[in-house]
PDB file of N, CA and C in Angstrom:
ATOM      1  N   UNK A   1      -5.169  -6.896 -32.502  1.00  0.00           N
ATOM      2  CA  UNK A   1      -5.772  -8.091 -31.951  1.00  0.00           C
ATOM      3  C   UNK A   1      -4.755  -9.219 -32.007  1.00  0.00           C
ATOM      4  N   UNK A   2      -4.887  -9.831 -31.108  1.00  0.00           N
ATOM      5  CA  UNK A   2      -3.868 -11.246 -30.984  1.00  0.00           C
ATOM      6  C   UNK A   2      -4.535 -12.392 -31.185  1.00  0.00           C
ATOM      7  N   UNK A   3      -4.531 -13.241 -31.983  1.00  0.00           N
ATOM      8  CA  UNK A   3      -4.934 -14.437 -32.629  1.00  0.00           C
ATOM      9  C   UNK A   3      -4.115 -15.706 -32.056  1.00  0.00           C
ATOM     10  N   UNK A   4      -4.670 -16.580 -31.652  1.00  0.00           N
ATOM     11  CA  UNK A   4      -3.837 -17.399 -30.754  1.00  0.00           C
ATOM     12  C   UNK A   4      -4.957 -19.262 -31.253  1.00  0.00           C
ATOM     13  N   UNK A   5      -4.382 -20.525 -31.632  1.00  0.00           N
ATOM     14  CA  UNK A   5      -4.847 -21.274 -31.717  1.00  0.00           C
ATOM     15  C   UNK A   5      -4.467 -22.159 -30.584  1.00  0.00           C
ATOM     16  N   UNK A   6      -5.674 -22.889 -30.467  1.00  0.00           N
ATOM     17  CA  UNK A   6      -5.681 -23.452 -29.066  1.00  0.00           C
ATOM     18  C   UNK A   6      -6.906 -24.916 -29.373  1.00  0.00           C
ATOM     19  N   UNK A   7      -5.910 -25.979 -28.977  1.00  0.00           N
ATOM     20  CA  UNK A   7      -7.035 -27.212 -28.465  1.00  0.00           C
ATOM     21  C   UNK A   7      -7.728 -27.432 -27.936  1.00  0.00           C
ATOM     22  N   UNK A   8      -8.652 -28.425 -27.665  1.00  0.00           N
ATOM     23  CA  UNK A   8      -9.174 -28.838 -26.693  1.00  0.00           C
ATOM     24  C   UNK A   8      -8.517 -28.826 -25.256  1.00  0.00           C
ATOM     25  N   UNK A   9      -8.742 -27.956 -24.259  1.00  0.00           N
ATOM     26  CA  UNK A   9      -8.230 -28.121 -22.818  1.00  0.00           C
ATOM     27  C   UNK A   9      -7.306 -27.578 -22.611  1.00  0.00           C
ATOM     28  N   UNK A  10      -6.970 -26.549 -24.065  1.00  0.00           N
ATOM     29  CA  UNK A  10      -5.770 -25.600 -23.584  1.00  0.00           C
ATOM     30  C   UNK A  10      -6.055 -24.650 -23.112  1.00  0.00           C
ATOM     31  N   UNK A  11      -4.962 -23.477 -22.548  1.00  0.00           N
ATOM     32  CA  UNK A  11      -6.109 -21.876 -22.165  1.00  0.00           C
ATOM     33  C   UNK A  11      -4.559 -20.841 -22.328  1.00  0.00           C
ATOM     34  N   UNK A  12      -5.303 -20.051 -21.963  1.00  0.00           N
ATOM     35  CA  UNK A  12      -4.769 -19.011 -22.058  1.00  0.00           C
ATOM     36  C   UNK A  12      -5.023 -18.119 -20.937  1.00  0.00           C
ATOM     37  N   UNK A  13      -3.993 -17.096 -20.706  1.00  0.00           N
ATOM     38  CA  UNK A  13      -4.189 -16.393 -19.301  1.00  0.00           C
ATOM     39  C   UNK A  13      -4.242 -14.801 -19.632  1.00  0.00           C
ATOM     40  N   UNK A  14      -4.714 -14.032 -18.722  1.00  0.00           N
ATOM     41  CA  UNK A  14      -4.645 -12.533 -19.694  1.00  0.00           C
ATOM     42  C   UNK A  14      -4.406 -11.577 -17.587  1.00  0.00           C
ATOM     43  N   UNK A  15      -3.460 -11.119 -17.558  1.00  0.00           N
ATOM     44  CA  UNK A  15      -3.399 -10.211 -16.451  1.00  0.00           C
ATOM     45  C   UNK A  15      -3.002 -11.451 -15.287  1.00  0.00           C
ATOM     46  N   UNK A  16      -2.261 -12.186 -15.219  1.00  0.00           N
ATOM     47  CA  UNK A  16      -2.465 -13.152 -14.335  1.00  0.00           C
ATOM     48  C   UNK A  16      -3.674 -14.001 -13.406  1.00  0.00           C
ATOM     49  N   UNK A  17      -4.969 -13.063 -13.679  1.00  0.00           N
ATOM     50  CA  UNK A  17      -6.084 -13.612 -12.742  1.00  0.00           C
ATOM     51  C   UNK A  17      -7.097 -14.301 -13.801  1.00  0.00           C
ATOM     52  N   UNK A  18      -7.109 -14.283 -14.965  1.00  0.00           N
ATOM     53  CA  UNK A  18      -8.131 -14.838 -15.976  1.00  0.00           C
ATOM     54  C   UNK A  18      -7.513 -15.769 -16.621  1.00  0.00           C
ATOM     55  N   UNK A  19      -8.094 -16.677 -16.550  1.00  0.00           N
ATOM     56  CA  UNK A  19      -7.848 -17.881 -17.727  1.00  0.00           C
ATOM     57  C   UNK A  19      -8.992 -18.353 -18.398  1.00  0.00           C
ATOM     58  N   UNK A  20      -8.832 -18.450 -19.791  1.00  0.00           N
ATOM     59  CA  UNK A  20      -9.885 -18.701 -21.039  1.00  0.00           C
ATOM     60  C   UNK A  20      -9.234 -20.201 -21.501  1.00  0.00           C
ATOM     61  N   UNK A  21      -9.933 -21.187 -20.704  1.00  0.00           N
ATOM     62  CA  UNK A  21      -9.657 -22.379 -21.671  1.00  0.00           C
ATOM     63  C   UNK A  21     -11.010 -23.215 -22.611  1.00  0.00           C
ATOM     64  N   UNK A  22     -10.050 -24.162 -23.705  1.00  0.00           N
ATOM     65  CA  UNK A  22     -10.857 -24.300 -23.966  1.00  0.00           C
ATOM     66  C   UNK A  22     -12.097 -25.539 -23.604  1.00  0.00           C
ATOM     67  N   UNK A  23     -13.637 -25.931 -23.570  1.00  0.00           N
ATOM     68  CA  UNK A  23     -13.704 -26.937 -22.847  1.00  0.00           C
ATOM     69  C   UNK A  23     -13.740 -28.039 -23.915  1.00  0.00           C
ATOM     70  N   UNK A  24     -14.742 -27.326 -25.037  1.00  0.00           N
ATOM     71  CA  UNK A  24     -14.419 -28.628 -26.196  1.00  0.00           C
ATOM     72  C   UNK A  24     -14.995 -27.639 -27.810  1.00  0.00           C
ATOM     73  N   UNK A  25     -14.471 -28.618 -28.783  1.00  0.00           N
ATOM     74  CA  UNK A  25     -15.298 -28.265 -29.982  1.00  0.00           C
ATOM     75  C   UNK A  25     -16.116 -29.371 -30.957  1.00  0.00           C
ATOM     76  N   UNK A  26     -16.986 -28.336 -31.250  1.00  0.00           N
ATOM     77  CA  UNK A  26     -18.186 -29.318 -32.346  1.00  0.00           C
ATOM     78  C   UNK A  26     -18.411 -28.455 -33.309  1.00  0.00           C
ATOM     79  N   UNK A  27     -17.961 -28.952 -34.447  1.00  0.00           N
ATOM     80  CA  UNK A  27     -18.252 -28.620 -35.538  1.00  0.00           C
ATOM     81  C   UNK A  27     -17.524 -27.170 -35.516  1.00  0.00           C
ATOM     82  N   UNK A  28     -18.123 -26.247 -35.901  1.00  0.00           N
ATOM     83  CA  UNK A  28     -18.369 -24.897 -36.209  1.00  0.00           C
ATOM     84  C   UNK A  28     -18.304 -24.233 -34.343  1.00  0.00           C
ATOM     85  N   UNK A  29     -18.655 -24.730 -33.741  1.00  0.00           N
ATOM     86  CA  UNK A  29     -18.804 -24.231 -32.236  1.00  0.00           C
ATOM     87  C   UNK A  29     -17.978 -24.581 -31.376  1.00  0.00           C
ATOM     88  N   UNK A  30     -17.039 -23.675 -30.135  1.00  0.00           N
ATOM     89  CA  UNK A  30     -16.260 -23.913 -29.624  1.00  0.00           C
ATOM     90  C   UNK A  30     -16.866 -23.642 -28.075  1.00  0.00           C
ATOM     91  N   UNK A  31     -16.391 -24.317 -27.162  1.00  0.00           N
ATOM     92  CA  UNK A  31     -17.144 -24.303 -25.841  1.00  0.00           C
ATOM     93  C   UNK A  31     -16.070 -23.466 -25.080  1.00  0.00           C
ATOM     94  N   UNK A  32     -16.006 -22.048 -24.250  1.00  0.00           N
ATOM     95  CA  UNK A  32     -14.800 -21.947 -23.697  1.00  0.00           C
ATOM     96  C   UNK A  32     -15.388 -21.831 -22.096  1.00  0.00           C
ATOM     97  N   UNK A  33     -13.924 -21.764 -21.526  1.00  0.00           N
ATOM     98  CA  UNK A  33     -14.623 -21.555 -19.610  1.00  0.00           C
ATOM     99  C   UNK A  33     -13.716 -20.228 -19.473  1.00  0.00           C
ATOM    100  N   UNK A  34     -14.457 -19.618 -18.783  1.00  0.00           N
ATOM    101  CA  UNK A  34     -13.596 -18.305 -18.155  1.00  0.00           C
ATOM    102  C   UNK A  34     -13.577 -18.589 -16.964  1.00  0.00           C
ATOM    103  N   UNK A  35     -12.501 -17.732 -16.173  1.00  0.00           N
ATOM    104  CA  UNK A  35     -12.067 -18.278 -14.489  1.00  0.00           C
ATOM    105  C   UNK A  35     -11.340 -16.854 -14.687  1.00  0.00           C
ATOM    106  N   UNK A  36     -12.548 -15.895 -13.333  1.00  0.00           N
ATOM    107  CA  UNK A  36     -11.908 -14.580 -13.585  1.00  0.00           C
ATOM    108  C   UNK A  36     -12.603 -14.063 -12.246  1.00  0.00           C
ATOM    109  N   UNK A  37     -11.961 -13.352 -11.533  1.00  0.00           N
ATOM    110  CA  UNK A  37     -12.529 -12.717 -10.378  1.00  0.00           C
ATOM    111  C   UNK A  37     -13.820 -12.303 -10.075  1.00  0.00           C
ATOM    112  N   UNK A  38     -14.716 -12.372  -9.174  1.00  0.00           N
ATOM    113  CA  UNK A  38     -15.987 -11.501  -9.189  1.00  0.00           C
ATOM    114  C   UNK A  38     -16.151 -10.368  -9.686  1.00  0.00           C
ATOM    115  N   UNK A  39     -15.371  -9.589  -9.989  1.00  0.00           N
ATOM    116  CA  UNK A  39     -14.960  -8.050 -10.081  1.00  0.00           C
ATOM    117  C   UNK A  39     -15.051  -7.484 -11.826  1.00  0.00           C
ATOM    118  N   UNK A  40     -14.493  -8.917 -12.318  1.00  0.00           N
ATOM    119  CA  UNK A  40     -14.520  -8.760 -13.715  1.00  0.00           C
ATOM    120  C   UNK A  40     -15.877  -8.917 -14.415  1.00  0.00           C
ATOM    121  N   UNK A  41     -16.210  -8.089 -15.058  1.00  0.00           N
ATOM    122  CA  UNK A  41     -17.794  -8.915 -15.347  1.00  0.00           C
ATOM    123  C   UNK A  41     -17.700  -9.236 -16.956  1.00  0.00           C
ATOM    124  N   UNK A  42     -18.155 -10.005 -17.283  1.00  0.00           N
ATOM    125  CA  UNK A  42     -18.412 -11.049 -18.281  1.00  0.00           C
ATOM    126  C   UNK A  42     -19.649 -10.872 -19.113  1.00  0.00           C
ATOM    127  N   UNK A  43     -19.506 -10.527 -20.615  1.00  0.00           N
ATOM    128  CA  UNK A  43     -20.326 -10.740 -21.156  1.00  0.00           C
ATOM    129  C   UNK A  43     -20.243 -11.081 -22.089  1.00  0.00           C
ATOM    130  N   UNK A  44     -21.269 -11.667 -22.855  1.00  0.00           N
ATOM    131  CA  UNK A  44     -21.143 -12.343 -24.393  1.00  0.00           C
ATOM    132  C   UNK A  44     -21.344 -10.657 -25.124  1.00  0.00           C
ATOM    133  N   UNK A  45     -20.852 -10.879 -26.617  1.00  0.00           N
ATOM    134  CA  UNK A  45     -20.822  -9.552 -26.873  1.00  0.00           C
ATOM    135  C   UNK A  45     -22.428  -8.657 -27.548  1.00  0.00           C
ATOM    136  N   UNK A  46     -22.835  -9.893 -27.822  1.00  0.00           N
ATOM    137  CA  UNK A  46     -24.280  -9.537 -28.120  1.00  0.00           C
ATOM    138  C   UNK A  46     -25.125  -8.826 -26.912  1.00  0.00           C
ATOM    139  N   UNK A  47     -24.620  -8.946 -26.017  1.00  0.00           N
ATOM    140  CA  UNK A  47     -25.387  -8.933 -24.506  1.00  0.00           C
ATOM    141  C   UNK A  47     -24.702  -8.072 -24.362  1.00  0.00           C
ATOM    142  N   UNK A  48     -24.025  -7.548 -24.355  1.00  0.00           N
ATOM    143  CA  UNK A  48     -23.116  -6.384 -24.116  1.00  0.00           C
ATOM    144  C   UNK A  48     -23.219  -5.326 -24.506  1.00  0.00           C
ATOM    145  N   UNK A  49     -23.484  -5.266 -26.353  1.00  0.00           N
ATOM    146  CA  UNK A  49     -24.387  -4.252 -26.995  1.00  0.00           C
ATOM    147  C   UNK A  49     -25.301  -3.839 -26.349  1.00  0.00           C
ATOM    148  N   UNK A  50     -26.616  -4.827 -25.784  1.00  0.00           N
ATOM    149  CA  UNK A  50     -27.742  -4.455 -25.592  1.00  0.00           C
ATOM    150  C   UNK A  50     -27.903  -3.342 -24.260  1.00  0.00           C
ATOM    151  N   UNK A  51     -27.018  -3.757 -23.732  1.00  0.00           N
ATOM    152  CA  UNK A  51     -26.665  -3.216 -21.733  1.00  0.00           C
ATOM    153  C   UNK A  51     -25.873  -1.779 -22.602  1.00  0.00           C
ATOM    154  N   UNK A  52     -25.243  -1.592 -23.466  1.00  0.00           N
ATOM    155  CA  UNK A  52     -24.734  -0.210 -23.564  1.00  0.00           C
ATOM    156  C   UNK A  52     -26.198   0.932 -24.695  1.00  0.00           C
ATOM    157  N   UNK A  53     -26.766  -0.157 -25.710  1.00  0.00           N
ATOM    158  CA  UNK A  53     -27.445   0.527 -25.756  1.00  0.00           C
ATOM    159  C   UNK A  53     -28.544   1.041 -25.657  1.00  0.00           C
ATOM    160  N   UNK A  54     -29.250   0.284 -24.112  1.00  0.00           N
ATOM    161  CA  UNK A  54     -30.260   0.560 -22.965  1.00  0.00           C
ATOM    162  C   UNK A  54     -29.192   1.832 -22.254  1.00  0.00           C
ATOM    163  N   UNK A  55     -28.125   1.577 -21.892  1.00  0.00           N
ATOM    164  CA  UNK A  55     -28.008   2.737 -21.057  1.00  0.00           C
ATOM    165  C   UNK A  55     -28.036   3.942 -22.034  1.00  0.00           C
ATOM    166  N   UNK A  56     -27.643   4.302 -23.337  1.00  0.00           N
ATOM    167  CA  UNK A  56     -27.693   5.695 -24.155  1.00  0.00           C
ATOM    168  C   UNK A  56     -29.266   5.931 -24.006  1.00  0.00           C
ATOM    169  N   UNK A  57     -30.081   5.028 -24.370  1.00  0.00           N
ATOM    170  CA  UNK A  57     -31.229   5.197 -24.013  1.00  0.00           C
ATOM    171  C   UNK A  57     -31.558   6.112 -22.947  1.00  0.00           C
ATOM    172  N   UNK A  58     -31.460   5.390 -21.998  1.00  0.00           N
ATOM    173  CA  UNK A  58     -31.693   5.469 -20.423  1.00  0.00           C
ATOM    174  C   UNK A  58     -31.121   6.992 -20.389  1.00  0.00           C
ATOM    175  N   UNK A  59     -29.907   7.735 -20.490  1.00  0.00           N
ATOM    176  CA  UNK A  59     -29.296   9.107 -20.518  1.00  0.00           C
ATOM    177  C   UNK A  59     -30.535   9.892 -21.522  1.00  0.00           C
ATOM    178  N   UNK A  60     -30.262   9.635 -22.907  1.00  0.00           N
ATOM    179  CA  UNK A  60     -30.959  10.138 -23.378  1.00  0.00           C
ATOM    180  C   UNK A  60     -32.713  10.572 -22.813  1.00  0.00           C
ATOM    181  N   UNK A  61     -33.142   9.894 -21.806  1.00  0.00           N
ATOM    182  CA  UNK A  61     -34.185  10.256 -21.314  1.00  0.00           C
ATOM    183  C   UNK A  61     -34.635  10.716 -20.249  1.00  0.00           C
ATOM    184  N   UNK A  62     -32.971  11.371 -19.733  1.00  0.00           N
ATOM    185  CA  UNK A  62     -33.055  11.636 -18.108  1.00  0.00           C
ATOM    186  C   UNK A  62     -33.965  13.277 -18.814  1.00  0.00           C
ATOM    187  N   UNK A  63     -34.721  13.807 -18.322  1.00  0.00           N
ATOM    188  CA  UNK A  63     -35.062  15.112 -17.760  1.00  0.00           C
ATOM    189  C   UNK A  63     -33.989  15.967 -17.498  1.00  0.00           C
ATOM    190  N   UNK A  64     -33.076  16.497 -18.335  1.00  0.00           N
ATOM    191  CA  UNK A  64     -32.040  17.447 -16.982  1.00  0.00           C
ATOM    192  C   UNK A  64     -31.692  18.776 -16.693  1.00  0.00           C
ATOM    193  N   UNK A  65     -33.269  19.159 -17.055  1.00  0.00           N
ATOM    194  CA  UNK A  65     -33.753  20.621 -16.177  1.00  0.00           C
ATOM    195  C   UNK A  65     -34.395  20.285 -14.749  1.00  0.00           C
ATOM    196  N   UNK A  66     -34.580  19.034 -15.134  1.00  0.00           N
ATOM    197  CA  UNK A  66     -35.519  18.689 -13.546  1.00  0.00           C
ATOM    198  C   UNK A  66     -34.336  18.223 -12.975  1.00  0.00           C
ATOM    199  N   UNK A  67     -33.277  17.550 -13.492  1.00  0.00           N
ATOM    200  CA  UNK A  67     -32.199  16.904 -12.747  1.00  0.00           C
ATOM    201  C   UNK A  67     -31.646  18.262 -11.743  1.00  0.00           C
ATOM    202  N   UNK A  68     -31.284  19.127 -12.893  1.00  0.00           N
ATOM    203  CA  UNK A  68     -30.418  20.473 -12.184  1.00  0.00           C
ATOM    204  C   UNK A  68     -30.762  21.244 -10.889  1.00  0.00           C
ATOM    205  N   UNK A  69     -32.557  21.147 -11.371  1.00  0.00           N
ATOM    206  CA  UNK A  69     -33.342  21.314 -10.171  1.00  0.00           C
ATOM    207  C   UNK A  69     -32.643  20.721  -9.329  1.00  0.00           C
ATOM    208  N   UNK A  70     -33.399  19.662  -8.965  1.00  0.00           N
ATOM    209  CA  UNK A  70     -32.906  18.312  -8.168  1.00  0.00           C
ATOM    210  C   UNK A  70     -31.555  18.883  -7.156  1.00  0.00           C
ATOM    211  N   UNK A  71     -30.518  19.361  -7.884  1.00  0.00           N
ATOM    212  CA  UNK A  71     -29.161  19.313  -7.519  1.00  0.00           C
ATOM    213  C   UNK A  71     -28.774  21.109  -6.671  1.00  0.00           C
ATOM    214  N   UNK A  72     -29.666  22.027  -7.485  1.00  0.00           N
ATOM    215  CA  UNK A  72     -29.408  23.240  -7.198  1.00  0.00           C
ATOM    216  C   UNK A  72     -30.163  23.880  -5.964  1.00  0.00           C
ATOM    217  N   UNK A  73     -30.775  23.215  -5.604  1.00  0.00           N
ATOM    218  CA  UNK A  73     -31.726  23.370  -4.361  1.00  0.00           C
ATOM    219  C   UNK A  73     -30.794  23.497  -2.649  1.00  0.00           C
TER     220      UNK A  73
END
């Protein structure tokens, strides 16, 4: 991991198309902006957990004797 300190209104760039600056801080909390292609998708990491572990879910409950069906026909 790369650890990098940064002010108010500084940023940082990652692949030439993303930049993470910062917008401000309070206290304990830091405000940042991302500026990143449509393509890239963005998530907080809490939210991110949840979307991976709805999808194990989601697998875990496919049917896939009926799937094979489905496919072998």
């Amino acid at each position: 991991m790369l650890a990098l300190s940064r002010k108010k209104d500084e940023a940082i760039v990652i692949n030439d198309n993303i930049e993470i600056k910062i917008i401000d801080i309070k206290g304990d909390q830091v405000k940042i902006g991302i500026s990143a292609p449509k393509s890239v998708p963005i998530y907080r990491k809490e939210v991110y957990a949840q979307i991976q572990d709805s999808n194990k879910e989601a697998v875990q409950s496919v049917n896939r004797e009926a799937l094979k069906q489905l496919f072998h026909k």
